[in-house]
PDB file of N, CA and C in Angstrom:
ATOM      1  N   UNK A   1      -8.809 -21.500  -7.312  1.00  0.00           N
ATOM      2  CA  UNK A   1     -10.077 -21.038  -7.859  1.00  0.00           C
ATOM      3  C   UNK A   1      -9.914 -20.829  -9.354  1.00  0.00           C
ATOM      4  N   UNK A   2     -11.417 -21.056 -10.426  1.00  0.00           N
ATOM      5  CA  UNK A   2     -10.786 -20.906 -11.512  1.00  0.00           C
ATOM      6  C   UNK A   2     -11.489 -19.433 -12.085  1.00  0.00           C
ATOM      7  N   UNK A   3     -11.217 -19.079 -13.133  1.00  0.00           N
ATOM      8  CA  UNK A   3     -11.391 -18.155 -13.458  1.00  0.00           C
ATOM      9  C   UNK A   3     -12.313 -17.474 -13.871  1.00  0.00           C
ATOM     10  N   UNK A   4     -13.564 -18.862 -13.997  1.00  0.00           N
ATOM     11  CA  UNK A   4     -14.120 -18.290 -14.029  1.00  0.00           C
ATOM     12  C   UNK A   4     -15.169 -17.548 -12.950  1.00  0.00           C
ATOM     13  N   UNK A   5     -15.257 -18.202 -11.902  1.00  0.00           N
ATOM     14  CA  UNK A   5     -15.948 -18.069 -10.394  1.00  0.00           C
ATOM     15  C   UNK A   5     -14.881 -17.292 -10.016  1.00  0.00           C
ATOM     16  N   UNK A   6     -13.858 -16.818 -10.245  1.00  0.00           N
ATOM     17  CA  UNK A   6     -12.870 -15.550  -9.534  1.00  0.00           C
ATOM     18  C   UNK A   6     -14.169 -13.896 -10.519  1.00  0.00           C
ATOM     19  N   UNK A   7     -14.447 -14.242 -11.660  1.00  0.00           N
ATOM     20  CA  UNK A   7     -15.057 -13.236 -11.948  1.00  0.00           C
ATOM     21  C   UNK A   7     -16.569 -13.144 -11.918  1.00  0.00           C
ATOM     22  N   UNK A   8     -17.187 -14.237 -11.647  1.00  0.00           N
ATOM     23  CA  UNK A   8     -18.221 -14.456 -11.051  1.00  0.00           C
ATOM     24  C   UNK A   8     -18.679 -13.009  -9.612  1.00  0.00           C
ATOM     25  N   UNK A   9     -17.315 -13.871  -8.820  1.00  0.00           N
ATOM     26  CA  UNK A   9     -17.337 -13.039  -7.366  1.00  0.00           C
ATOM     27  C   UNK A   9     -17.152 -11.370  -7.283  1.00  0.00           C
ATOM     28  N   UNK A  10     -16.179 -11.678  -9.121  1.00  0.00           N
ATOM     29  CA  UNK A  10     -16.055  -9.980  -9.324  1.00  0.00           C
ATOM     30  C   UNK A  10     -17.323  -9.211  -9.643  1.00  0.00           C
ATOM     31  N   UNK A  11     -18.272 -10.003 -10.526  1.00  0.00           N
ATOM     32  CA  UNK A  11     -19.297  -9.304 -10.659  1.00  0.00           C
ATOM     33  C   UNK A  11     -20.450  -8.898  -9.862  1.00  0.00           C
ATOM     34  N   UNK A  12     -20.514  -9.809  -8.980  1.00  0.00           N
ATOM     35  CA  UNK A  12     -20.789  -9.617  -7.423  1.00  0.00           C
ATOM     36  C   UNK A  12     -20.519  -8.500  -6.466  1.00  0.00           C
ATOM     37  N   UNK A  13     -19.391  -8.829  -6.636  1.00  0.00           N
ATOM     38  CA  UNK A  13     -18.666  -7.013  -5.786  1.00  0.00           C
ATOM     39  C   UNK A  13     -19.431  -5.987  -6.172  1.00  0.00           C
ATOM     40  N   UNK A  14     -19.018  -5.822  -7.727  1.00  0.00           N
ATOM     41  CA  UNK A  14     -19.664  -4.991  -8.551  1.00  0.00           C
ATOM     42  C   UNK A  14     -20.950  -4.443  -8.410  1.00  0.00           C
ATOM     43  N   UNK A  15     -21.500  -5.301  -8.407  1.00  0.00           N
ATOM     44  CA  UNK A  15     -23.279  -4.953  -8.574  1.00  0.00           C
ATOM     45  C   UNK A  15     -23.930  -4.814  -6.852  1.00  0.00           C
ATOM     46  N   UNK A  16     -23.079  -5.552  -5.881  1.00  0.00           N
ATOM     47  CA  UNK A  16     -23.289  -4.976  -4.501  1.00  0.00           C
ATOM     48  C   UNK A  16     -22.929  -3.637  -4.264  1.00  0.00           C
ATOM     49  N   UNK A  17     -21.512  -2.683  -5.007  1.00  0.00           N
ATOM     50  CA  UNK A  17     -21.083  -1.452  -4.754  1.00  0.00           C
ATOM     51  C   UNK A  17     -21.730  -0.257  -5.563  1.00  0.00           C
ATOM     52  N   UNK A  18     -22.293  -1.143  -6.620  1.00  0.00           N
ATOM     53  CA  UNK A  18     -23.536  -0.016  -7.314  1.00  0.00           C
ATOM     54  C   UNK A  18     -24.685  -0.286  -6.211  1.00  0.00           C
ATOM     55  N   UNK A  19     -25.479  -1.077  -6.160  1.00  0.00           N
ATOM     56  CA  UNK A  19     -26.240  -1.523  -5.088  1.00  0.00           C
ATOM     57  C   UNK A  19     -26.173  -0.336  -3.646  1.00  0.00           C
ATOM     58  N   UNK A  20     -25.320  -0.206  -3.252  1.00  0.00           N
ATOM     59  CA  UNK A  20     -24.914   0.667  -1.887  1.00  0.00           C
ATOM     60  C   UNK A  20     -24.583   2.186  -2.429  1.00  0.00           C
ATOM     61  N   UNK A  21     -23.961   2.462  -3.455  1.00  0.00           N
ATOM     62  CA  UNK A  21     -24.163   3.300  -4.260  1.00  0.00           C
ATOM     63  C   UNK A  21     -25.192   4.122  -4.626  1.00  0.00           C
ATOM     64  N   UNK A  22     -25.973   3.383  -5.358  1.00  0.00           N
ATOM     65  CA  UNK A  22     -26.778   3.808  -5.855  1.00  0.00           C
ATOM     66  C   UNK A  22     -27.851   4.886  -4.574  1.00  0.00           C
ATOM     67  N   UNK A  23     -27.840   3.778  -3.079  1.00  0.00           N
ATOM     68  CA  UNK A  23     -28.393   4.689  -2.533  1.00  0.00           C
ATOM     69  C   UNK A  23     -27.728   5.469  -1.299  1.00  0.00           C
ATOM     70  N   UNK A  24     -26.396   6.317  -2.157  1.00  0.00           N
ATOM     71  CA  UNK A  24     -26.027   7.104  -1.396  1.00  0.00           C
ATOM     72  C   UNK A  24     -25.159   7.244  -0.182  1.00  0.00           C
ATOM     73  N   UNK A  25     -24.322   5.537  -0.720  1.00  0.00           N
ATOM     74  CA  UNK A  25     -23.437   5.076   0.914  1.00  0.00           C
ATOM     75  C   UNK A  25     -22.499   4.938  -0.073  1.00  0.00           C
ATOM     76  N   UNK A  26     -21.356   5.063   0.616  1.00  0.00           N
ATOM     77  CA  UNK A  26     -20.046   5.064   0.646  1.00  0.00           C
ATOM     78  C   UNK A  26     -19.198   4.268   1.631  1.00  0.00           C
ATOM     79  N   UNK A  27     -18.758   2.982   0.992  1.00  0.00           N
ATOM     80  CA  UNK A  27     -18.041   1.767   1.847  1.00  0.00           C
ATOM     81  C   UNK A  27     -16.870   2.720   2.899  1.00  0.00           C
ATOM     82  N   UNK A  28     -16.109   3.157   1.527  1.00  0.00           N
ATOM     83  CA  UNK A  28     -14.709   3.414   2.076  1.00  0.00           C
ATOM     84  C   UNK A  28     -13.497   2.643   2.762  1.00  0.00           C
ATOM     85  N   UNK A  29     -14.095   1.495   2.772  1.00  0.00           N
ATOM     86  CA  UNK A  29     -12.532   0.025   3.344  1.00  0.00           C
ATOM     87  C   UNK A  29     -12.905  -1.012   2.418  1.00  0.00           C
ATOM     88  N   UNK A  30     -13.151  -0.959   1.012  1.00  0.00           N
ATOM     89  CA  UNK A  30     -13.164  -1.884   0.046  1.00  0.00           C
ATOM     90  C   UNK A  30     -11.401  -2.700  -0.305  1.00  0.00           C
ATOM     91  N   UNK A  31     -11.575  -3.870   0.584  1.00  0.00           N
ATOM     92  CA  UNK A  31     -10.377  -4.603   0.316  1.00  0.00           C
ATOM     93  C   UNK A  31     -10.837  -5.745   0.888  1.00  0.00           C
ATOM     94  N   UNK A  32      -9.825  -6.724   0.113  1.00  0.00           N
ATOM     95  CA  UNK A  32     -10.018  -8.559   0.469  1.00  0.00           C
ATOM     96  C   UNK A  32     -10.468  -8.911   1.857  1.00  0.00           C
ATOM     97  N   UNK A  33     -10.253  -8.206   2.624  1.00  0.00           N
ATOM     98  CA  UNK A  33     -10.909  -8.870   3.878  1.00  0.00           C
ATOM     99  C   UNK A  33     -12.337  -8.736   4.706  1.00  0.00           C
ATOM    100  N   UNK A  34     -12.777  -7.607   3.508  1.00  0.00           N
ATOM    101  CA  UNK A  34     -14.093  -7.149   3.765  1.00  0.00           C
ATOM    102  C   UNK A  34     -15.187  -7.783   2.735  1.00  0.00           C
ATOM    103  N   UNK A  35     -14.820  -8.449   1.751  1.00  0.00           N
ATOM    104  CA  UNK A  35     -15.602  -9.514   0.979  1.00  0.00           C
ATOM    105  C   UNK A  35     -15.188 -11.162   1.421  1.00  0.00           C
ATOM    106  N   UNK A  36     -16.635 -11.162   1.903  1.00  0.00           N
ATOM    107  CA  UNK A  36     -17.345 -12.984   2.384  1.00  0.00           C
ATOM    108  C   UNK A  36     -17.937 -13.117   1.562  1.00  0.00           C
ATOM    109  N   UNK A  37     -17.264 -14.731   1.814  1.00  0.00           N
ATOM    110  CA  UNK A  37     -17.747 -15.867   0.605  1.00  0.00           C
ATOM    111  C   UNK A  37     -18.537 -16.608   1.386  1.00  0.00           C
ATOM    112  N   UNK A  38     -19.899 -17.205   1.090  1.00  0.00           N
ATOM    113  CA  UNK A  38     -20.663 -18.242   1.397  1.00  0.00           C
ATOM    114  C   UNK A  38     -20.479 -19.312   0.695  1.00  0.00           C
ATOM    115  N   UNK A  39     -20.808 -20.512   1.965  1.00  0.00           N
ATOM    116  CA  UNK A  39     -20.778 -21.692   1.183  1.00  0.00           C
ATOM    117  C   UNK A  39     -21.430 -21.998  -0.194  1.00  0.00           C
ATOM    118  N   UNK A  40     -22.243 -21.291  -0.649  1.00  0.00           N
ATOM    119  CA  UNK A  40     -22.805 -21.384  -2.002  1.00  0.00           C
ATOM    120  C   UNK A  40     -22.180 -20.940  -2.823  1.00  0.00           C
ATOM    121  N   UNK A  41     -21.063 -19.773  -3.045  1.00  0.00           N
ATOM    122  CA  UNK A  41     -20.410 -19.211  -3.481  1.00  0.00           C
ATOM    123  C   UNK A  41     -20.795 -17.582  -3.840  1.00  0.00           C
ATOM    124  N   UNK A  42     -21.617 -17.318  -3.489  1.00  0.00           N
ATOM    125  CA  UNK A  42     -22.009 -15.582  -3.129  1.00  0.00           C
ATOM    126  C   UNK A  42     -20.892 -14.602  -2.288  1.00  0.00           C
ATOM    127  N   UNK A  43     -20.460 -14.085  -3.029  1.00  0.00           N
ATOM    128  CA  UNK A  43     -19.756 -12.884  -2.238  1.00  0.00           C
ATOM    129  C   UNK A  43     -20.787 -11.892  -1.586  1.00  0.00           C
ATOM    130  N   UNK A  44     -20.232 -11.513  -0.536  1.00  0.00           N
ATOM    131  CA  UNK A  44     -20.520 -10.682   0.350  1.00  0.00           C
ATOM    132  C   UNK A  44     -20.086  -9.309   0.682  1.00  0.00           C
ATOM    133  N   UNK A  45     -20.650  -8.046   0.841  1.00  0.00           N
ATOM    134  CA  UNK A  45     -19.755  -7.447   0.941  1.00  0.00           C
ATOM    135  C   UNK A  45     -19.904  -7.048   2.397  1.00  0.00           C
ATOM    136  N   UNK A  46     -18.956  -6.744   3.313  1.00  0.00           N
ATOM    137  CA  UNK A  46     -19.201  -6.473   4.551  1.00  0.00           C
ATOM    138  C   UNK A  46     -18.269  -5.111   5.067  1.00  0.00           C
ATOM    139  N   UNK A  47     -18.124  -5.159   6.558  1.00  0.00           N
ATOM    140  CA  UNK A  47     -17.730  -4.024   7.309  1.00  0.00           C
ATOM    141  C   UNK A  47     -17.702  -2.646   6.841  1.00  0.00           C
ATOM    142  N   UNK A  48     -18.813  -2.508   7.088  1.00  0.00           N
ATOM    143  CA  UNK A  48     -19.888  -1.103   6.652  1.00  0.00           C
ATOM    144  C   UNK A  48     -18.867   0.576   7.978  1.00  0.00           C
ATOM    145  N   UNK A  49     -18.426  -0.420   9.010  1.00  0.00           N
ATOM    146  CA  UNK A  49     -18.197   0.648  10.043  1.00  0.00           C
ATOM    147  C   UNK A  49     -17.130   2.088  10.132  1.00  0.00           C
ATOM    148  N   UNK A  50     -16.878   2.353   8.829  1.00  0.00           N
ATOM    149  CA  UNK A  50     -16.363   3.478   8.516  1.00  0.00           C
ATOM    150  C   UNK A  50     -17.488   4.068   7.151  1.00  0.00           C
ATOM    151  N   UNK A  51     -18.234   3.603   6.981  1.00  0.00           N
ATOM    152  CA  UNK A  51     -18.677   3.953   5.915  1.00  0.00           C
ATOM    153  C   UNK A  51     -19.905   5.155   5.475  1.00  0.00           C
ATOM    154  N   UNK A  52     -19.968   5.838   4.875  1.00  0.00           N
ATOM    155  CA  UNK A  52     -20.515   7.459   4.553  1.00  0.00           C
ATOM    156  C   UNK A  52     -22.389   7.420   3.893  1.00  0.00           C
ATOM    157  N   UNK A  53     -22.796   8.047   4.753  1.00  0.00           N
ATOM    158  CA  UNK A  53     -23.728   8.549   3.794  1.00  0.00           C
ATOM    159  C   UNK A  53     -23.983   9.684   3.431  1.00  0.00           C
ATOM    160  N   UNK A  54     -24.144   9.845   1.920  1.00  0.00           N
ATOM    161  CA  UNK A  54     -24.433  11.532   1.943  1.00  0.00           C
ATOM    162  C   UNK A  54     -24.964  12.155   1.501  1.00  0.00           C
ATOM    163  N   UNK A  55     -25.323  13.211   1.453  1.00  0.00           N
ATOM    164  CA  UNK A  55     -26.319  14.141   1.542  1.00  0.00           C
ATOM    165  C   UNK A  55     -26.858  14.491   0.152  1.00  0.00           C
ATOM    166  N   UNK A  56     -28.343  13.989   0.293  1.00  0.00           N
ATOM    167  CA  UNK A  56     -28.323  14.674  -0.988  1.00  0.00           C
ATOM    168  C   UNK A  56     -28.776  15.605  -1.376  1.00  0.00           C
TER     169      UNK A  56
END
């Protein structure tokens, strides 16, 4: 992969974990096997099943 679509996907992450953030969830298992890639090249962020919401 080149470098620049490696930070592409980073900014992706990014703006999905403000995204979930913003309203008040908390991933908590943010690691490589929980970001999917689509054939288009969209990262994904997935496996929500430990993850927090809280109170505001």
């Amino acid at each position: 992969f080149n470098e620049e679509l490696i930070l592409d996907w980073f900014v992706q992450i990014t703006l999905a974990l403000k995204h979930v953030h913003d309203r008040k969830v908390l991933h908590r298992d943010i690691k490589s096997q929980n970001v999917f890639l689509t054939r288009d090249g969209c990262a994904k962020l997935g496996d929500f099943g430990i993850s927090k919401v809280l109170n505001t």
